[in-house]
N, C-alpha and C. Protein backbone atom coordinates (compact mmCIF):
# COMPACT_ATOMS: atom_id res chain seq x y z
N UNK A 1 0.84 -1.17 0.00
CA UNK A 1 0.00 0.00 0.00
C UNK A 1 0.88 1.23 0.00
N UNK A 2 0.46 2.17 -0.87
CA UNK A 2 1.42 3.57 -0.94
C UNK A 2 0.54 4.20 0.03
N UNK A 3 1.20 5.38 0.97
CA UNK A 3 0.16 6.06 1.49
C UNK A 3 0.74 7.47 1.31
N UNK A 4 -0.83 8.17 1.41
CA UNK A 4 -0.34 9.49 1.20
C UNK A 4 -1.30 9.92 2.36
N UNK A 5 -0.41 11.23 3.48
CA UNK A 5 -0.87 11.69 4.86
C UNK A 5 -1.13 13.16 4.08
N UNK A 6 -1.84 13.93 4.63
CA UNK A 6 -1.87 15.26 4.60
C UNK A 6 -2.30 15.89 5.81
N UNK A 7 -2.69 17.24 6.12
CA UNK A 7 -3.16 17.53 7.95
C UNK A 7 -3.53 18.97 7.10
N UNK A 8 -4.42 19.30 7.56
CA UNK A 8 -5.48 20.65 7.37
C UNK A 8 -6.64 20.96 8.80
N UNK A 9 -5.15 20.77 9.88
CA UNK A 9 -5.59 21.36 11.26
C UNK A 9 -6.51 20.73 11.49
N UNK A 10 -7.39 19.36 11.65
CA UNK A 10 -7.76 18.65 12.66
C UNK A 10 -9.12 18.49 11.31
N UNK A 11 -9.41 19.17 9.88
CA UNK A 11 -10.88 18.90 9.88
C UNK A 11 -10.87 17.67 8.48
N UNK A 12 -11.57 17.09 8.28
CA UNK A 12 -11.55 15.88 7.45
C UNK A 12 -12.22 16.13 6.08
N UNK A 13 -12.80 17.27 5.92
CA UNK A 13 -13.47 17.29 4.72
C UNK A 13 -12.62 17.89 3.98
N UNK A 14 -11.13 18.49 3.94
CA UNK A 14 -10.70 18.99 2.95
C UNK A 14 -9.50 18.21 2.70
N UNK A 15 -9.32 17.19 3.52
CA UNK A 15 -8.35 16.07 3.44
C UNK A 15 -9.10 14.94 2.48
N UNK A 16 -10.40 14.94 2.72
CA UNK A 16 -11.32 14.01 1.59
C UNK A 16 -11.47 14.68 0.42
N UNK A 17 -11.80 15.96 0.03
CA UNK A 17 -11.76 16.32 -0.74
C UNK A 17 -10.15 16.51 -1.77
N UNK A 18 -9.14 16.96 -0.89
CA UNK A 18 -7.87 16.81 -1.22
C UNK A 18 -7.59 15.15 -1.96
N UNK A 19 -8.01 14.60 -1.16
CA UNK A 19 -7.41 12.85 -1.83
C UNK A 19 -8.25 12.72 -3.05
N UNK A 20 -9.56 13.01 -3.24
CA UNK A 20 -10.52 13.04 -4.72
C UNK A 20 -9.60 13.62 -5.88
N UNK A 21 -9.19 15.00 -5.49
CA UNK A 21 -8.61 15.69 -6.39
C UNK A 21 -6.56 14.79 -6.82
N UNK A 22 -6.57 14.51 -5.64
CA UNK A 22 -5.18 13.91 -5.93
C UNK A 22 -5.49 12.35 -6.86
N UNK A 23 -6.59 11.54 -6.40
CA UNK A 23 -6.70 10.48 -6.99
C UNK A 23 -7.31 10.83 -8.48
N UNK A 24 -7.91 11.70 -8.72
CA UNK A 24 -8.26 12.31 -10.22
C UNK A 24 -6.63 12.23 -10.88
N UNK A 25 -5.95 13.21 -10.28
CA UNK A 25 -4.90 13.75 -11.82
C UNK A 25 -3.89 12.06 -12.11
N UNK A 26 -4.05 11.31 -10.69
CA UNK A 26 -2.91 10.15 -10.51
C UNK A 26 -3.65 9.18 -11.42
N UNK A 27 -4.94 8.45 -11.71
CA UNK A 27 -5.80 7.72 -12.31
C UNK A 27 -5.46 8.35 -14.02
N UNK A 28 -5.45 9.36 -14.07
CA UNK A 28 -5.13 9.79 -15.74
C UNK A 28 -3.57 9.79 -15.84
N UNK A 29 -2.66 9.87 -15.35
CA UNK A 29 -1.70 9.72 -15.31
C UNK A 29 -0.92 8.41 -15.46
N UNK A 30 -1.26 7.72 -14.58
CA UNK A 30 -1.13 6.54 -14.15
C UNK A 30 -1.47 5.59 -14.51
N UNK A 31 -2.73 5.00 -15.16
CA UNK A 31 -3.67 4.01 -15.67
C UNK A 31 -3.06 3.26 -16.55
N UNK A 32 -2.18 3.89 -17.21
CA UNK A 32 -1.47 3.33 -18.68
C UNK A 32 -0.23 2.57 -17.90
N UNK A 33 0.42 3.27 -17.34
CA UNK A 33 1.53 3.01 -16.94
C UNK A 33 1.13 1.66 -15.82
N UNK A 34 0.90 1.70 -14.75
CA UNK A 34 0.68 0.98 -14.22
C UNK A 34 -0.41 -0.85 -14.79
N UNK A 35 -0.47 -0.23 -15.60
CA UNK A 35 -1.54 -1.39 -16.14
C UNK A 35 -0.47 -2.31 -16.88
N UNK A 36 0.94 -1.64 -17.48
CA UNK A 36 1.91 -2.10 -17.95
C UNK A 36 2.57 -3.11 -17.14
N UNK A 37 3.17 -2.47 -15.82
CA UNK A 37 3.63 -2.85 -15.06
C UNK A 37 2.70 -4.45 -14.06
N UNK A 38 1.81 -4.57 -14.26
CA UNK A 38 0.88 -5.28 -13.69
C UNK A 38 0.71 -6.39 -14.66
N UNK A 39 0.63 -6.22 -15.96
CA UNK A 39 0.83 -7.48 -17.31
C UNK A 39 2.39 -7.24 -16.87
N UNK A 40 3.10 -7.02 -16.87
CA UNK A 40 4.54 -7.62 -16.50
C UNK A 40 4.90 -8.75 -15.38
N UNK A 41 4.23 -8.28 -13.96
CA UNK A 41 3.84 -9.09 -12.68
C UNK A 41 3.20 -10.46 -13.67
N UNK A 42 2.14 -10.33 -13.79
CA UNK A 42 1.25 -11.60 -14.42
C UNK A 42 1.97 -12.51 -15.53
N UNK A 43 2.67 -11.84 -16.45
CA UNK A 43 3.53 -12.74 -17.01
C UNK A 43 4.62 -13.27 -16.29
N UNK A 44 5.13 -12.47 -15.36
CA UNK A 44 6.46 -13.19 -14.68
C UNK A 44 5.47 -14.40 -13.59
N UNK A 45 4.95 -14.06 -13.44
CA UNK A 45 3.94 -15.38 -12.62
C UNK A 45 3.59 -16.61 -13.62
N UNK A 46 3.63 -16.49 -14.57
CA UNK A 46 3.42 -17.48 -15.54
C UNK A 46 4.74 -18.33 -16.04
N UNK A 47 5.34 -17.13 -15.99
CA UNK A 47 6.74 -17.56 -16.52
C UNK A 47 7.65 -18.66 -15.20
N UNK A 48 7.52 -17.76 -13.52
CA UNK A 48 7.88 -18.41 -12.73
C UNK A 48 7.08 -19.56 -12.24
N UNK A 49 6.14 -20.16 -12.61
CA UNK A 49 5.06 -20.97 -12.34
C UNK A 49 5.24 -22.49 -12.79
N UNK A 50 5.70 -23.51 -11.82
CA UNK A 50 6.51 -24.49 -11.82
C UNK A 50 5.16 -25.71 -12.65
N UNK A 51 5.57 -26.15 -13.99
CA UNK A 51 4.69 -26.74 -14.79
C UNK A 51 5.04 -28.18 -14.98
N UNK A 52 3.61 -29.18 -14.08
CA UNK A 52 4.26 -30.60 -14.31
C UNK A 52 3.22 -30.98 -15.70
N UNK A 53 1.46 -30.81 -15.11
CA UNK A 53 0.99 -30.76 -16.35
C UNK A 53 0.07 -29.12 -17.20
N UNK A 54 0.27 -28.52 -16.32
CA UNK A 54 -0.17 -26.95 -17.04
C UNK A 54 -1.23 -27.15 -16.63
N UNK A 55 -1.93 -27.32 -15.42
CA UNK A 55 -3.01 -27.17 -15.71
C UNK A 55 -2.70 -25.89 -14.11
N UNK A 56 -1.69 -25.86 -13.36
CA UNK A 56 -2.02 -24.63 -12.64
C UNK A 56 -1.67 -23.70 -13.30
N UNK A 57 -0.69 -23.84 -14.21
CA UNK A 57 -0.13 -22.22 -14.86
C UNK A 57 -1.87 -21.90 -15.73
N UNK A 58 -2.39 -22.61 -16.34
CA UNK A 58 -3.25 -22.35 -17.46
C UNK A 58 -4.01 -21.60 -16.38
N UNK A 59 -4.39 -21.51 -15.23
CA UNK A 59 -5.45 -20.89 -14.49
C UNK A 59 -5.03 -19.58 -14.02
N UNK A 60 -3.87 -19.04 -14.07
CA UNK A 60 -3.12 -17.47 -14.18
C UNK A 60 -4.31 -16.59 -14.60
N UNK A 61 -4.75 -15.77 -13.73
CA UNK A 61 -5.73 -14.83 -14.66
C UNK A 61 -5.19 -13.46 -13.81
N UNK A 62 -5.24 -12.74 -14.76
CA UNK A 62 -5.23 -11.15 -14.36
C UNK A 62 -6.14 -10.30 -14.65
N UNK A 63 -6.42 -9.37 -13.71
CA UNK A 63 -8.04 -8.77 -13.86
C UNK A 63 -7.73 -7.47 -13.47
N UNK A 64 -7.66 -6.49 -14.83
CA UNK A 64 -7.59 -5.11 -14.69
C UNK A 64 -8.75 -4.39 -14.88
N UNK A 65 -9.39 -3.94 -13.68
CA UNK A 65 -10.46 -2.43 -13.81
C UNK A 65 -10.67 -1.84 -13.57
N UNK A 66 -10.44 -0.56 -14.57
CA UNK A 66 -10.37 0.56 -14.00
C UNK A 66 -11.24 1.26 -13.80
N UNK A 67 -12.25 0.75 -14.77
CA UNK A 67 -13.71 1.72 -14.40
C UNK A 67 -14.58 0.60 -12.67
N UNK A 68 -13.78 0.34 -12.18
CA UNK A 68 -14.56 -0.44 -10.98
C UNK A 68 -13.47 -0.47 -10.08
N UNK A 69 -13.21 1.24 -9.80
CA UNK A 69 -11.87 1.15 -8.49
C UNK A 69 -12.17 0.92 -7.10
N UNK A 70 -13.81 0.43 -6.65
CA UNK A 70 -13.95 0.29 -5.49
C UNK A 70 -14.17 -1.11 -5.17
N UNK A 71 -14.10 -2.20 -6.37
CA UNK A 71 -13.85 -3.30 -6.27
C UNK A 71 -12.37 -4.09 -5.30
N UNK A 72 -12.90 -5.03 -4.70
CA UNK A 72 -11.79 -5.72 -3.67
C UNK A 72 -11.07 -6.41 -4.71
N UNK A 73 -9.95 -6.21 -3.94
CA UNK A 73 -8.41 -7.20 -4.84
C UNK A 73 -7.34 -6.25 -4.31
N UNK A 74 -6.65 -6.62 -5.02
CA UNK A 74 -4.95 -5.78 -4.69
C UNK A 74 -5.50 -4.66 -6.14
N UNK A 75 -4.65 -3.60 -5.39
CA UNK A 75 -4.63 -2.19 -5.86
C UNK A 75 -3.78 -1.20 -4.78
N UNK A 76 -3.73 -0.41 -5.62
CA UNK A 76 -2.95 0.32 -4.90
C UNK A 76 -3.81 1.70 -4.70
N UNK A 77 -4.11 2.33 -3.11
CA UNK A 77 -4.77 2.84 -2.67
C UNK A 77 -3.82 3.93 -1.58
N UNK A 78 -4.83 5.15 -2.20
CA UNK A 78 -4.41 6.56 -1.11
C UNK A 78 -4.94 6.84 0.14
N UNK A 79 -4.10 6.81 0.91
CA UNK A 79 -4.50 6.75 2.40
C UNK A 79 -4.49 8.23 3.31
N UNK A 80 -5.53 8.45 4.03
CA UNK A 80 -4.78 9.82 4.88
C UNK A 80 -5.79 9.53 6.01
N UNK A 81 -5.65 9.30 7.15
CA UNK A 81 -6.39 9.12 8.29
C UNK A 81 -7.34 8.87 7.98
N UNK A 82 -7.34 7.34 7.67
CA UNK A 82 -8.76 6.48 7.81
C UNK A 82 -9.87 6.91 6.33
N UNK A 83 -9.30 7.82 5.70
CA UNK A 83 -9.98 7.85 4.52
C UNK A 83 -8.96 7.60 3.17
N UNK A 84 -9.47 6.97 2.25
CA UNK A 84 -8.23 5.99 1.02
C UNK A 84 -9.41 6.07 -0.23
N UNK A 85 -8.14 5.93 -1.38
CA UNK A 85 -8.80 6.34 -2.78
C UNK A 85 -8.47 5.31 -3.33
N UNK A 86 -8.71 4.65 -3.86
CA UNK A 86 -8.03 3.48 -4.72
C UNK A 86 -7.85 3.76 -6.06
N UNK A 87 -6.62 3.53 -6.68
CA UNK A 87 -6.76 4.78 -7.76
C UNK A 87 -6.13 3.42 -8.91
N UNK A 88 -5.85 1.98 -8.51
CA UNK A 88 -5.90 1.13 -9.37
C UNK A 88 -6.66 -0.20 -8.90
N UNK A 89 -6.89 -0.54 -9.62
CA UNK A 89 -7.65 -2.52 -9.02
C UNK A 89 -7.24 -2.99 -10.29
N UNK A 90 -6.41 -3.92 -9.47
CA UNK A 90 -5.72 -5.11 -10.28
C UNK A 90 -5.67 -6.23 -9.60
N UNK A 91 -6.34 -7.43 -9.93
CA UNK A 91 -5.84 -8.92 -9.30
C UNK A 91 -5.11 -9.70 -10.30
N UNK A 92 -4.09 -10.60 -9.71
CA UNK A 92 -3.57 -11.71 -10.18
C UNK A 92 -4.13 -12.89 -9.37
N UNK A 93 -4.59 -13.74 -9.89
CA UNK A 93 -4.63 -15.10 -9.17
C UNK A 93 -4.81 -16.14 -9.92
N UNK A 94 -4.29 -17.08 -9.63
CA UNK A 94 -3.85 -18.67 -9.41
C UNK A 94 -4.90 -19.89 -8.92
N UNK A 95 -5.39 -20.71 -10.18
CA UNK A 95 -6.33 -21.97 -9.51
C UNK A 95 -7.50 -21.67 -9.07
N UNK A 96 -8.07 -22.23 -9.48
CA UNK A 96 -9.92 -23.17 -10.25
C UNK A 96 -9.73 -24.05 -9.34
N UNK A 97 -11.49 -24.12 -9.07
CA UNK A 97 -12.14 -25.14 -8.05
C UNK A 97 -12.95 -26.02 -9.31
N UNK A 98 -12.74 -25.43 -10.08
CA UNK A 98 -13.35 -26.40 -11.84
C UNK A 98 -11.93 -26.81 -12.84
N UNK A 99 -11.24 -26.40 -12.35
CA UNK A 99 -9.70 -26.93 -12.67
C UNK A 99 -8.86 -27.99 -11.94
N UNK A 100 -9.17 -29.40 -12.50
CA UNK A 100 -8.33 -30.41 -11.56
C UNK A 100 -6.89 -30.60 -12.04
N UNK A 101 -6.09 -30.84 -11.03
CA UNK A 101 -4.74 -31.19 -11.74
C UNK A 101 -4.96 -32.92 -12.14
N UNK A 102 -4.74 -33.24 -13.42
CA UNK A 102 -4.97 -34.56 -13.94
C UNK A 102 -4.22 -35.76 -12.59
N UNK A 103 -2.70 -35.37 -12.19
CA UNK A 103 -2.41 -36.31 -11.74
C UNK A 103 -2.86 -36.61 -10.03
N UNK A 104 -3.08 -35.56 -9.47
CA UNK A 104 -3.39 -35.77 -7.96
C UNK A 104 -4.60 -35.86 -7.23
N UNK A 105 -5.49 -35.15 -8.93
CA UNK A 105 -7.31 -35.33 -8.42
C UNK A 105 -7.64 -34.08 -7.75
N UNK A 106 -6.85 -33.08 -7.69
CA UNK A 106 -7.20 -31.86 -6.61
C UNK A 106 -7.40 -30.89 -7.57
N UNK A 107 -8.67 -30.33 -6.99
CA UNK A 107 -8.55 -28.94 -8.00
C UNK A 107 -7.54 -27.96 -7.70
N UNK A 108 -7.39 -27.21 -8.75
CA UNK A 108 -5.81 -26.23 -8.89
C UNK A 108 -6.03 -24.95 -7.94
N UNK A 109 -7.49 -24.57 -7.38
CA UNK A 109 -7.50 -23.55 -6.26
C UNK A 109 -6.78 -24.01 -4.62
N UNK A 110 -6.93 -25.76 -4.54
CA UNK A 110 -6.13 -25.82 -3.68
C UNK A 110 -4.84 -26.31 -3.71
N UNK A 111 -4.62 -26.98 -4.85
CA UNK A 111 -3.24 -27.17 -5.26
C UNK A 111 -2.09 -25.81 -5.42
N UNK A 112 -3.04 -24.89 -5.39
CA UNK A 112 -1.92 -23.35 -6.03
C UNK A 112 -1.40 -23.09 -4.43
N UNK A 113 -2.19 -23.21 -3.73
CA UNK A 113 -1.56 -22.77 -2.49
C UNK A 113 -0.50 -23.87 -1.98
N UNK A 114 -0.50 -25.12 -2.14
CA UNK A 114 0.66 -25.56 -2.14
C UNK A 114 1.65 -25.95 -2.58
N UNK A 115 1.35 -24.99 -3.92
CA UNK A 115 2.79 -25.06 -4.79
C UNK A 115 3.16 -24.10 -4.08
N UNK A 116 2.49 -22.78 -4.30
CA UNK A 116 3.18 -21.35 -3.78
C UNK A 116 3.90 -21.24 -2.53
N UNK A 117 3.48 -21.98 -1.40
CA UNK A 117 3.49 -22.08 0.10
C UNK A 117 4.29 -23.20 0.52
N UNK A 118 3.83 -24.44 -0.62
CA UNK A 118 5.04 -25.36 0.35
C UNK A 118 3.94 -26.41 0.97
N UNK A 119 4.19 -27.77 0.99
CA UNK A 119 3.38 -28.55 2.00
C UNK A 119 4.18 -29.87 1.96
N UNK A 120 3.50 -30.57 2.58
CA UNK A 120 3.64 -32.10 3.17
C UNK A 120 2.80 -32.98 2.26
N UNK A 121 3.35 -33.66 1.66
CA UNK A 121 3.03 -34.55 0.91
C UNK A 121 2.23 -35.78 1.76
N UNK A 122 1.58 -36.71 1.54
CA UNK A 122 0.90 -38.06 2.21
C UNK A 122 1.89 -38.71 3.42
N UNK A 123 3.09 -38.66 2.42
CA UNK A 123 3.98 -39.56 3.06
C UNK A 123 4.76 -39.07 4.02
N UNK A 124 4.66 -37.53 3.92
CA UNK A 124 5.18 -36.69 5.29
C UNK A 124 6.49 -36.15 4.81
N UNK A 125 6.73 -36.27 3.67
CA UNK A 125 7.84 -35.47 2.97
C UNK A 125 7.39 -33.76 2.47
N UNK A 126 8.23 -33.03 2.89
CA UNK A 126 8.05 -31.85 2.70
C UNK A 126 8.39 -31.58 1.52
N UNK A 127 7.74 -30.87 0.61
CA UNK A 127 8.07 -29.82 -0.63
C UNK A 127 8.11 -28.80 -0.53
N UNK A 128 9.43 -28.23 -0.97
CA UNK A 128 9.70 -26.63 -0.58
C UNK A 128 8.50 -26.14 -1.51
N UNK A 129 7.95 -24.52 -1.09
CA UNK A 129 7.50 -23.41 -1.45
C UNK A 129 8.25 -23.04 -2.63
N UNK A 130 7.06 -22.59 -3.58
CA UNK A 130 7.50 -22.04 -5.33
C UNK A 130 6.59 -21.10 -5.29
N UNK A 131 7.02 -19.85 -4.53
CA UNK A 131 6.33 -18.66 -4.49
C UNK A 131 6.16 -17.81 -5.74
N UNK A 132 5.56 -18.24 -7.29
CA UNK A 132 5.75 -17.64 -8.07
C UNK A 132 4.83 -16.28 -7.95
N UNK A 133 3.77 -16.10 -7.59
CA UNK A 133 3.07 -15.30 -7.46
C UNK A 133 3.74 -13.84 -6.91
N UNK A 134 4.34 -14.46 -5.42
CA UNK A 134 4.80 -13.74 -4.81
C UNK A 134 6.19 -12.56 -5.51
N UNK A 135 6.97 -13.57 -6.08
CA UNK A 135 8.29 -13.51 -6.35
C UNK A 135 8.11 -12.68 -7.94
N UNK A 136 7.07 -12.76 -8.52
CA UNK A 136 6.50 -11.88 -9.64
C UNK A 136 6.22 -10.18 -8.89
N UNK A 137 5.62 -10.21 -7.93
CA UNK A 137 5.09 -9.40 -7.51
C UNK A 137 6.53 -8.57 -7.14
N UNK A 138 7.47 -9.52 -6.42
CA UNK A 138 8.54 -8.08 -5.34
C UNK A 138 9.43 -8.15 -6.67
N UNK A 139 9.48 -8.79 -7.66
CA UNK A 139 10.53 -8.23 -8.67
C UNK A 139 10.37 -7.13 -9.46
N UNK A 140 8.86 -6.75 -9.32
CA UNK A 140 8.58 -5.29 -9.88
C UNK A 140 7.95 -4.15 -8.49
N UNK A 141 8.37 -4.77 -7.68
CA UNK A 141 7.81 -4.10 -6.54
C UNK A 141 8.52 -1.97 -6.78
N UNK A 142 9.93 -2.32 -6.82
CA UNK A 142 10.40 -1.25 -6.84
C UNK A 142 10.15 -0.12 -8.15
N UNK A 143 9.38 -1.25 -9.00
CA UNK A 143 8.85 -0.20 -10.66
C UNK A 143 7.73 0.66 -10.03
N UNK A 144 6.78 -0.21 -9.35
CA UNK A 144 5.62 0.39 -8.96
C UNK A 144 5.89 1.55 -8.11
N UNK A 145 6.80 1.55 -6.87
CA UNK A 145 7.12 3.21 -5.94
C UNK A 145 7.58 3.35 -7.10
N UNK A 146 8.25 3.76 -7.90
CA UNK A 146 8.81 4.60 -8.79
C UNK A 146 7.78 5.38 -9.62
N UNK A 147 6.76 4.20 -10.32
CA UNK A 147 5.70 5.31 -10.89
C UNK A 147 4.92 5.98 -9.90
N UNK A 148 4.22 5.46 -8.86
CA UNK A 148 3.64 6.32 -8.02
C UNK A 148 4.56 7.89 -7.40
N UNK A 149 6.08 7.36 -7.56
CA UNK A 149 6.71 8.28 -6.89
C UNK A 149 6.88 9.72 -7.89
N UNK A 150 7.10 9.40 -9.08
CA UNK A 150 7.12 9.90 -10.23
C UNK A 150 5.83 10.91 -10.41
N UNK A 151 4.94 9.87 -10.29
CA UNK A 151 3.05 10.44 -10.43
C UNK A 151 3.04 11.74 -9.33
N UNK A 152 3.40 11.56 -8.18
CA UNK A 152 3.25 12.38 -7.03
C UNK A 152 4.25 13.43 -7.13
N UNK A 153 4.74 13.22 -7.57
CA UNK A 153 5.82 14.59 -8.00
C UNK A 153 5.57 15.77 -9.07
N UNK A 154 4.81 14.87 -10.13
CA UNK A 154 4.41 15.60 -11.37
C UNK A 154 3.26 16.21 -10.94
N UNK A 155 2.07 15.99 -10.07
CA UNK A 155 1.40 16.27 -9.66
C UNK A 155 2.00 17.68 -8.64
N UNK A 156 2.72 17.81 -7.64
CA UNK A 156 3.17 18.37 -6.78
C UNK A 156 2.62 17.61 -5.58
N UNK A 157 2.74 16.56 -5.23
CA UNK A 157 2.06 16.11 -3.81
C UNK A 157 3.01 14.99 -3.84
N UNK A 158 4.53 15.30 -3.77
CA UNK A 158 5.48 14.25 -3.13
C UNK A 158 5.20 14.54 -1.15
């Protein structure tokens, strides 16, 4: 989460109004750019996504919308005492409850979590964690402060 604080002496309506106007110029600014950066995440999740028969990579979906920024998922959202703008919604996720993996009989919504995470097999043998999701995400972690940081500057509200 990026956050942005502001203070206008104790009253909240011009700190709400302030974040409207800041999440306006950042959403036109931003939308393109960040939407880039987010198909980059989703392909490196595909790309890092450990394939015995494809049937968890095939369930990779990414879901960009921008006309529905008050929708739940990951996004990146403006914060200032208890009031936040969400100025992108983007999900990535991994595995179908209508998606079985052919060889183990499990659908791929619960199989993704233990590729990503790591588990114990029947026999009590551990399999390391293949955090592709994750590991997509912090390899562009530092692109994303950069455009926001960029955005907030051009704006004047570093």
């Amino acid at each position: 989460m990026i956050g942005l604080e502001e203070s206008d002496g104790g009253t909240k309506k011009q700190v709400s109004d302030n974040l409207g106007k800041v999440s306006g110029q950042l959403n036109a600014e931003l939308s393109e750019r960040l939407e880039k950066i987010w198909n980059d995440i989703y392909n490196d999740a595909i790309s890092n996504c450990p394939v015995d028969t494809g049937s968890l990579v095939g369930t990779i979906k990414l879901d960009v919308d921008a006309g529905n920024l008050q929708a739940s998922g990951a996004g990146i959202d403006i914060m200032s005492t208890g009031m936040s703008e969400n100025i992108f919604n983007g999900t990535i996720t991994a595995g179908d409850d209508a998606v079985v993996n052919p060889i183990n009989k499990i659908p791929t919504s619960w199989y993704a979590i233990w590729v990503h995470d790591g588990h114990y097999t029947v026999d009590g043998v551990w399999v390391p964690e293949q955090p592709f999701l994750e590991n997509a995400l912090a390899a562009h972690e530092a692109e994303l402060e950069q455009a926001m940081d960029e955005a907030l500057k051009n704006i004047g509200a570093e």
